[in-house]
C-alpha atoms as a PDB file:
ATOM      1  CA  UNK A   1      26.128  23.022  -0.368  1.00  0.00           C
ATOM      2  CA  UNK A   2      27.036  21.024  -3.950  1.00  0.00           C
ATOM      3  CA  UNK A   3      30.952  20.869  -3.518  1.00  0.00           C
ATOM      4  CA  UNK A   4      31.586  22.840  -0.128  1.00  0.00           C
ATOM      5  CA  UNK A   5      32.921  26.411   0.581  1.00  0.00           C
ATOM      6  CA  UNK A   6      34.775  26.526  -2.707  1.00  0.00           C
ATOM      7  CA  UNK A   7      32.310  25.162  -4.956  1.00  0.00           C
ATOM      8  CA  UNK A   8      31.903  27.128  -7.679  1.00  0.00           C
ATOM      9  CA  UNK A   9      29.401  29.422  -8.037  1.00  0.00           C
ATOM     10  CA  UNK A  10      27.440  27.750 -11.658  1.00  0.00           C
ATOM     11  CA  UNK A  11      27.176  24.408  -9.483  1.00  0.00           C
ATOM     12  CA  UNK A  12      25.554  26.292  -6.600  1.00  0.00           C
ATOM     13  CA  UNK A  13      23.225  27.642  -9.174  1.00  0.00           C
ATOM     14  CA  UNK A  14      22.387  24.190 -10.953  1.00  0.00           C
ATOM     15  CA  UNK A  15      21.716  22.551  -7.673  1.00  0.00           C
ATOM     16  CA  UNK A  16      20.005  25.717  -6.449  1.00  0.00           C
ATOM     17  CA  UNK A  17      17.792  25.891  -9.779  1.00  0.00           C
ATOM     18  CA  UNK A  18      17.195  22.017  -9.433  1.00  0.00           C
ATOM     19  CA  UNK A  19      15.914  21.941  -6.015  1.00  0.00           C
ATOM     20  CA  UNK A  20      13.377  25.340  -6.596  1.00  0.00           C
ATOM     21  CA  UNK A  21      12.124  23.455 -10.052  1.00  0.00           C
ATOM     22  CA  UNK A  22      11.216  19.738  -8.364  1.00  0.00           C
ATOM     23  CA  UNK A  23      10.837  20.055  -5.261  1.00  0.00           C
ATOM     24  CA  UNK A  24       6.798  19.733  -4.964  1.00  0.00           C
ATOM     25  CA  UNK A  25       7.355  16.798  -7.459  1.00  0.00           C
ATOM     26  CA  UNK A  26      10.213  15.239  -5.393  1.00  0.00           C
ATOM     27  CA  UNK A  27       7.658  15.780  -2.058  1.00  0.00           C
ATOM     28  CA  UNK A  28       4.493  14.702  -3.440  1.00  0.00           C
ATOM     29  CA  UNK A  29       6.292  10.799  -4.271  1.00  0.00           C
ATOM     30  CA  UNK A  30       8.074  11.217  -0.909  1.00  0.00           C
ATOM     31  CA  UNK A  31       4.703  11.830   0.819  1.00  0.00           C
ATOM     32  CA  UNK A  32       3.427   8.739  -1.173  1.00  0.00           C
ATOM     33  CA  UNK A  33       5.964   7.181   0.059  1.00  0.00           C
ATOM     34  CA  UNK A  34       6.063   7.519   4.250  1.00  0.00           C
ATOM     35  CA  UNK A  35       2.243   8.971   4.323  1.00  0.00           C
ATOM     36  CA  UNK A  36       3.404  11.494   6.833  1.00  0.00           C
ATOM     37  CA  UNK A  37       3.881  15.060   6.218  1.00  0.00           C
ATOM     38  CA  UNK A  38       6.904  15.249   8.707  1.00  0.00           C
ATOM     39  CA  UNK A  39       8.637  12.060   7.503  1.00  0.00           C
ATOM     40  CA  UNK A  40       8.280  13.332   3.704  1.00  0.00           C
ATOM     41  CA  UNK A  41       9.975  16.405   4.182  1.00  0.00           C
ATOM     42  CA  UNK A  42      12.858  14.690   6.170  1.00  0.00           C
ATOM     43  CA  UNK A  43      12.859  12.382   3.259  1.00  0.00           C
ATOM     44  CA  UNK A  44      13.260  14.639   1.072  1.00  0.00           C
ATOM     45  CA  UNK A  45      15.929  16.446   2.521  1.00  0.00           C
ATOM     46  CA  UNK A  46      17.677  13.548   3.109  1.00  0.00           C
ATOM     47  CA  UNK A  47      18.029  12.525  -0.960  1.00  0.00           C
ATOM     48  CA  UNK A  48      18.689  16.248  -1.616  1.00  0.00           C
ATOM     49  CA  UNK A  49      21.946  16.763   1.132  1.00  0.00           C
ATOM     50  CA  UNK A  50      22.655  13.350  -0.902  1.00  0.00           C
ATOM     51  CA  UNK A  51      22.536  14.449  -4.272  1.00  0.00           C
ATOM     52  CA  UNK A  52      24.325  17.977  -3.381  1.00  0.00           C
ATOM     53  CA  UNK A  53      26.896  16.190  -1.978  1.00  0.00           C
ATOM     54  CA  UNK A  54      27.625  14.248  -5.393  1.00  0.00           C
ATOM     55  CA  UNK A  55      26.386  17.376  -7.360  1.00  0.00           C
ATOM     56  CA  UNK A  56      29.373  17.657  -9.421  1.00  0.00           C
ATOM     57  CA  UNK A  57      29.050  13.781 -10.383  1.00  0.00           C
ATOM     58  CA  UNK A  58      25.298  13.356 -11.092  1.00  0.00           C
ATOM     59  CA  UNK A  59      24.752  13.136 -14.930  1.00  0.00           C
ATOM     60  CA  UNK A  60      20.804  12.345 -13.753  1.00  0.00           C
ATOM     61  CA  UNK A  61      20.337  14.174 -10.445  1.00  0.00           C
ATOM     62  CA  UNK A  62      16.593  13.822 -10.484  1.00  0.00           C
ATOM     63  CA  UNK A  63      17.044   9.918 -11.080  1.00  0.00           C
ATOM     64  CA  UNK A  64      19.848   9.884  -8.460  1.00  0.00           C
ATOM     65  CA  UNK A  65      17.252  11.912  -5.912  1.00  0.00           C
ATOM     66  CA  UNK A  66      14.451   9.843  -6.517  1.00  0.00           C
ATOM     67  CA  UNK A  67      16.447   6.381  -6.006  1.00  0.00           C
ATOM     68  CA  UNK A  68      17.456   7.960  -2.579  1.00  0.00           C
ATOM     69  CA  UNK A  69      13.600   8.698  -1.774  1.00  0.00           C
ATOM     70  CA  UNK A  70      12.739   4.701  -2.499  1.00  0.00           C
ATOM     71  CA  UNK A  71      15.450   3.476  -1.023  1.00  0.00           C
ATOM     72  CA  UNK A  72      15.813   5.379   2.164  1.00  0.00           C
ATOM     73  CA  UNK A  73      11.957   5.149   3.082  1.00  0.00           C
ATOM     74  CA  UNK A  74      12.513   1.077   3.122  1.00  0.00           C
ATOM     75  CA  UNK A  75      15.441   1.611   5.089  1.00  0.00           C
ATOM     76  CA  UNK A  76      13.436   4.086   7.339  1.00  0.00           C
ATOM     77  CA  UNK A  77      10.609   1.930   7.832  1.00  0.00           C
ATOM     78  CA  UNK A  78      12.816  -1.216   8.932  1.00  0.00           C
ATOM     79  CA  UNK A  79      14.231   1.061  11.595  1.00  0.00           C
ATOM     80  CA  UNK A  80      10.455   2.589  12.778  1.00  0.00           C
ATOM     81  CA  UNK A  81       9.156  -0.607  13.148  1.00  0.00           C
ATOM     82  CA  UNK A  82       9.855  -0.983  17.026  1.00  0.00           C
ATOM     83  CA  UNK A  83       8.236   2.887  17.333  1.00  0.00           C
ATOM     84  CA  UNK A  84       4.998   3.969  17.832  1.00  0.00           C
ATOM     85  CA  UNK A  85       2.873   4.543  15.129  1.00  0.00           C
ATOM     86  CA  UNK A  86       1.869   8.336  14.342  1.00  0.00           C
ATOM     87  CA  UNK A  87      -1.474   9.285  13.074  1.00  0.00           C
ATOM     88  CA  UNK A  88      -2.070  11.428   9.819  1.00  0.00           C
ATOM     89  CA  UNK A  89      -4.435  14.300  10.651  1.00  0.00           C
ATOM     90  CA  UNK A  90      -3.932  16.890   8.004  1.00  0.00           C
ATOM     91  CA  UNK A  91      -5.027  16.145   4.399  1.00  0.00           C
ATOM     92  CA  UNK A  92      -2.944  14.164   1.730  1.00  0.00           C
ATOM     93  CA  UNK A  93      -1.331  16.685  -0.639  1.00  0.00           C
ATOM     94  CA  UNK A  94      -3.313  16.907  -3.942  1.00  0.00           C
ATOM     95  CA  UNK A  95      -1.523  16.164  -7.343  1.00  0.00           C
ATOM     96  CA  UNK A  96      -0.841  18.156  -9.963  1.00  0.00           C
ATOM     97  CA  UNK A  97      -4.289  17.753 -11.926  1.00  0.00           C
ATOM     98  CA  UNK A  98      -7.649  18.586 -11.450  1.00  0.00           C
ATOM     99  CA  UNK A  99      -9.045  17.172  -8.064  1.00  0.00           C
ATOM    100  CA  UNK A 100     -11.124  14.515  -7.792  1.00  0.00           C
ATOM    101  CA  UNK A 101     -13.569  12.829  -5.635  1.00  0.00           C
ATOM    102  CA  UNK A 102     -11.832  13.374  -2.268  1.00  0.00           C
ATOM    103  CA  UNK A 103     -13.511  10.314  -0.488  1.00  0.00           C
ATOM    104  CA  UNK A 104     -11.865   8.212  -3.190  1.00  0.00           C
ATOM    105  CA  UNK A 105      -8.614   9.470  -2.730  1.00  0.00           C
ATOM    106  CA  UNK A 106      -8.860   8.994   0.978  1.00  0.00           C
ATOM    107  CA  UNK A 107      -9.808   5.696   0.618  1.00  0.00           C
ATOM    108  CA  UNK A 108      -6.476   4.852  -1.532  1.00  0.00           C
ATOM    109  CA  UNK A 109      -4.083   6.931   0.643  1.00  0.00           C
ATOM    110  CA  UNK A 110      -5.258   4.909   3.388  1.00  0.00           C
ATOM    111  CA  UNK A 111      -5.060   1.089   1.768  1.00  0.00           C
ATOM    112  CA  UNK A 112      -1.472   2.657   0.354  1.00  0.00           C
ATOM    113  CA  UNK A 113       0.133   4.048   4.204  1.00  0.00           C
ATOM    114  CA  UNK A 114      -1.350  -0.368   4.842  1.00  0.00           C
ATOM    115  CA  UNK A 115       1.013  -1.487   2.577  1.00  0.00           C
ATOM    116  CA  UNK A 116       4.735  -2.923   3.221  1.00  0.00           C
ATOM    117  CA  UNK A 117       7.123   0.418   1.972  1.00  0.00           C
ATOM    118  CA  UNK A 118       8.198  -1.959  -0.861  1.00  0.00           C
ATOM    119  CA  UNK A 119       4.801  -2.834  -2.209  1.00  0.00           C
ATOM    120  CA  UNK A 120       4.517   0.875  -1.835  1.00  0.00           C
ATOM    121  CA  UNK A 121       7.564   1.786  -3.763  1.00  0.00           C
ATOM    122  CA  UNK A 122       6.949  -0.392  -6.481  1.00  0.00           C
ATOM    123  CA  UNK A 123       2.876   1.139  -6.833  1.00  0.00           C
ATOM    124  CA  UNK A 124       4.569   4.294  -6.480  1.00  0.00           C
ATOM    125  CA  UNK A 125       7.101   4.250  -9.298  1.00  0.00           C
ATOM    126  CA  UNK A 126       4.402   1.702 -11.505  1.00  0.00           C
ATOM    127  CA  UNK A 127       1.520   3.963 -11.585  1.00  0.00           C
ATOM    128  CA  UNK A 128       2.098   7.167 -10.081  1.00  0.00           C
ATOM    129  CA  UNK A 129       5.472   8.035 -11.838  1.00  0.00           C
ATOM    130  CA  UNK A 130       4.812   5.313 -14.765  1.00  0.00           C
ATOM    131  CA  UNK A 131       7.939   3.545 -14.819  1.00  0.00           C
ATOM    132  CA  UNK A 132       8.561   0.239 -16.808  1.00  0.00           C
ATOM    133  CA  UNK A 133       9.054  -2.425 -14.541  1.00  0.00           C
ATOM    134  CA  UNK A 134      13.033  -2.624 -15.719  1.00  0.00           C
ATOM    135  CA  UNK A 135      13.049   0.876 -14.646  1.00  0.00           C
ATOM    136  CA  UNK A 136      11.007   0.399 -11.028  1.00  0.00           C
ATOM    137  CA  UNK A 137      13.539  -2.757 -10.660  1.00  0.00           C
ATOM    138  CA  UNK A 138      16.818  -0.899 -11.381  1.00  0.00           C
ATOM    139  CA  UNK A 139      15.631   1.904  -9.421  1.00  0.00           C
ATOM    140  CA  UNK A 140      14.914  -0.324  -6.333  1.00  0.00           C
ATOM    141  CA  UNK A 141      18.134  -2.075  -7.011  1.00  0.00           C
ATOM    142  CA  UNK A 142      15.835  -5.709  -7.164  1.00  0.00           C
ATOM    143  CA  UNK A 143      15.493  -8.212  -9.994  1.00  0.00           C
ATOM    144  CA  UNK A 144      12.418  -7.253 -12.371  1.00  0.00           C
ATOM    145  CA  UNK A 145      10.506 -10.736 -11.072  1.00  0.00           C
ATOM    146  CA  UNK A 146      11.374  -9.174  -7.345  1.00  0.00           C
ATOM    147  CA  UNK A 147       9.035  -6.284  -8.929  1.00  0.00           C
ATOM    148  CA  UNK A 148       6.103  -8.015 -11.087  1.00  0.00           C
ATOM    149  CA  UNK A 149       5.739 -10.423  -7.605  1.00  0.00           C
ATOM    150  CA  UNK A 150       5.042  -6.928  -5.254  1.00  0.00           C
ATOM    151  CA  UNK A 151       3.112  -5.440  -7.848  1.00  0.00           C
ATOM    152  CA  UNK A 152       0.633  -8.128  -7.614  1.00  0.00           C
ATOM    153  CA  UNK A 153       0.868  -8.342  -3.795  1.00  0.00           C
ATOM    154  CA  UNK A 154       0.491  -5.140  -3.223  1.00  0.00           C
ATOM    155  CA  UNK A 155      -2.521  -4.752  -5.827  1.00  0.00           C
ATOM    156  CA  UNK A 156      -4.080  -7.981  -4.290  1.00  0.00           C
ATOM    157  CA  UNK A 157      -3.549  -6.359  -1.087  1.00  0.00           C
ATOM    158  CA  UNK A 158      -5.438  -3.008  -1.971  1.00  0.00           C
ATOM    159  CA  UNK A 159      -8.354  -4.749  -3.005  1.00  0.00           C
ATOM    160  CA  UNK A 160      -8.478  -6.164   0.026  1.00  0.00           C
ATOM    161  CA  UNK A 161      -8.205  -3.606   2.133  1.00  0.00           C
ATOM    162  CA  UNK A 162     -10.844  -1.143  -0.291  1.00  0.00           C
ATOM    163  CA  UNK A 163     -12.660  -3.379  -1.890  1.00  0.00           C
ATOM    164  CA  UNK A 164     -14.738  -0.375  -2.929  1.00  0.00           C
ATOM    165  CA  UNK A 165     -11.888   0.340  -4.773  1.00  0.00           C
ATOM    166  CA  UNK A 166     -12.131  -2.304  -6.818  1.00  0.00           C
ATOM    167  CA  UNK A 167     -12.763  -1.215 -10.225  1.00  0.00           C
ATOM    168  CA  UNK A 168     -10.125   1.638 -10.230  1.00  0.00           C
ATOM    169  CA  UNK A 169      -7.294  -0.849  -8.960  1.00  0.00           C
ATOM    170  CA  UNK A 170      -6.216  -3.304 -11.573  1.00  0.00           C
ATOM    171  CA  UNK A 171      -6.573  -6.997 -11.483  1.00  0.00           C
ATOM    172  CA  UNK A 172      -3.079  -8.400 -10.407  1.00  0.00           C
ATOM    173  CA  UNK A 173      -3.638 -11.078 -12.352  1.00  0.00           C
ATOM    174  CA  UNK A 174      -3.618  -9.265 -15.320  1.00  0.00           C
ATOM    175  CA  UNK A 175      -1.593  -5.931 -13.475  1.00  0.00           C
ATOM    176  CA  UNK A 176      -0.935  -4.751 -17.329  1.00  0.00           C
ATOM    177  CA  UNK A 177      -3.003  -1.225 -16.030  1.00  0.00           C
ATOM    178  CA  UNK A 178      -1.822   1.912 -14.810  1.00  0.00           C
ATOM    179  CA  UNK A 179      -3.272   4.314 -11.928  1.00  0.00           C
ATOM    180  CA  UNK A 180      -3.113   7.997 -13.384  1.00  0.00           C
ATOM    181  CA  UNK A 181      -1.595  10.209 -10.977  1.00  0.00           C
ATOM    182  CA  UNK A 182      -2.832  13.529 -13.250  1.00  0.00           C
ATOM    183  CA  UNK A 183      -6.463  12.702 -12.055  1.00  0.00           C
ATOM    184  CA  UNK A 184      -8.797  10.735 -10.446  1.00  0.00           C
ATOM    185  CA  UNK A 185      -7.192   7.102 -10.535  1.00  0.00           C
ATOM    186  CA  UNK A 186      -8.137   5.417 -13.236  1.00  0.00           C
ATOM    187  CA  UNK A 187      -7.455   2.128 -14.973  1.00  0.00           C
ATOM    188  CA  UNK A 188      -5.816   2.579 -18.544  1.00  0.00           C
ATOM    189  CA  UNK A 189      -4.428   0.633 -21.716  1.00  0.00           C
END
């Protein structure tokens, strides 16, 4: 898949050994990302036939894969805007860590799947994969203003929409916090 017929065999393996190793990373953020089961694991294979096809070329492929997950779901969700809306009925995924109060998390993946897919993005590579705003705006391909504007949008927004929520989401005023995606979220620094 990497280069083609002829691609030779230790790129087949590097790819091969790449997608086996981050894969339930990689789908976890897509999921974060769409909300949908379905739609994550199109996502997802959508960056990786991406990155296989510039295999040879990728000096970062997980960078390269998860710039394709961001940028493709906001490209997705422009064109599902006219469709109708599907309804999640199996459980989020759970992270990594130890679980934590499941009515909680419900609670935020629902207030998340209400937010625009770039307010989502952004909360997505802020808190749950802890990237510096420079990083979340080069990733996104947007200014880093672009970013600290949807960060406190979308943070503004989710206390809105959970108000009950309120103490684990950070001020967007202030938005200096992180959400810990290791455990229940919590509010650090």
């Amino acid at each position: 898949m990497p280069a083609g017929p002829g691609a030779p065999p230790e790129q087949q393996a590097r790819f091969d050994d790449f997608v086996r190793a981050r894969t339930g990373a990689l789908w976890r953020t897509a999921y974060l990302l769409t909300g949908d089961r379905h739609l994550a694991e199109d996502l997802l294979q959508t960056a990786l036939e991406r990155a296989a096809v510039r295999w040879r070329r990728l000096d970062q492929p997980e960078a390269y894969v998860r710039r394709v997950l961001y940028t493709q779901s906001v490209s997705w969700w422009r064109s599902r805007q006219r469709r109708v809306r599907e309804v999640l009925l199996d459980a989020a995924p759970e992270p990594a860590g130890p679980p934590g109060d499941p009515e909680l998390r419900l609670m935020l993946a629902q207030a998340l799947r209400r937010l625009t897919p770039r307010q989502r993005a952004v909360l997505v590579l802020r808190f749950y994969e802890d990237c510096s705003e420079t990083e979340t705006a080069r990733m996104l391909g947007v200014a880093v203003g672009t970013v600290k504007s949807q960060t406190r949008h979308a943070l503004r927004r989710l206390r809105e929409l959970a108000p009950e929520l309120g103490d684990l989401i950070p001020d967007p005023a202030a938005a200096a916090g992180r959400i810990r995606h290791d455990e229940t979220p919590v509010v650090t620094r």
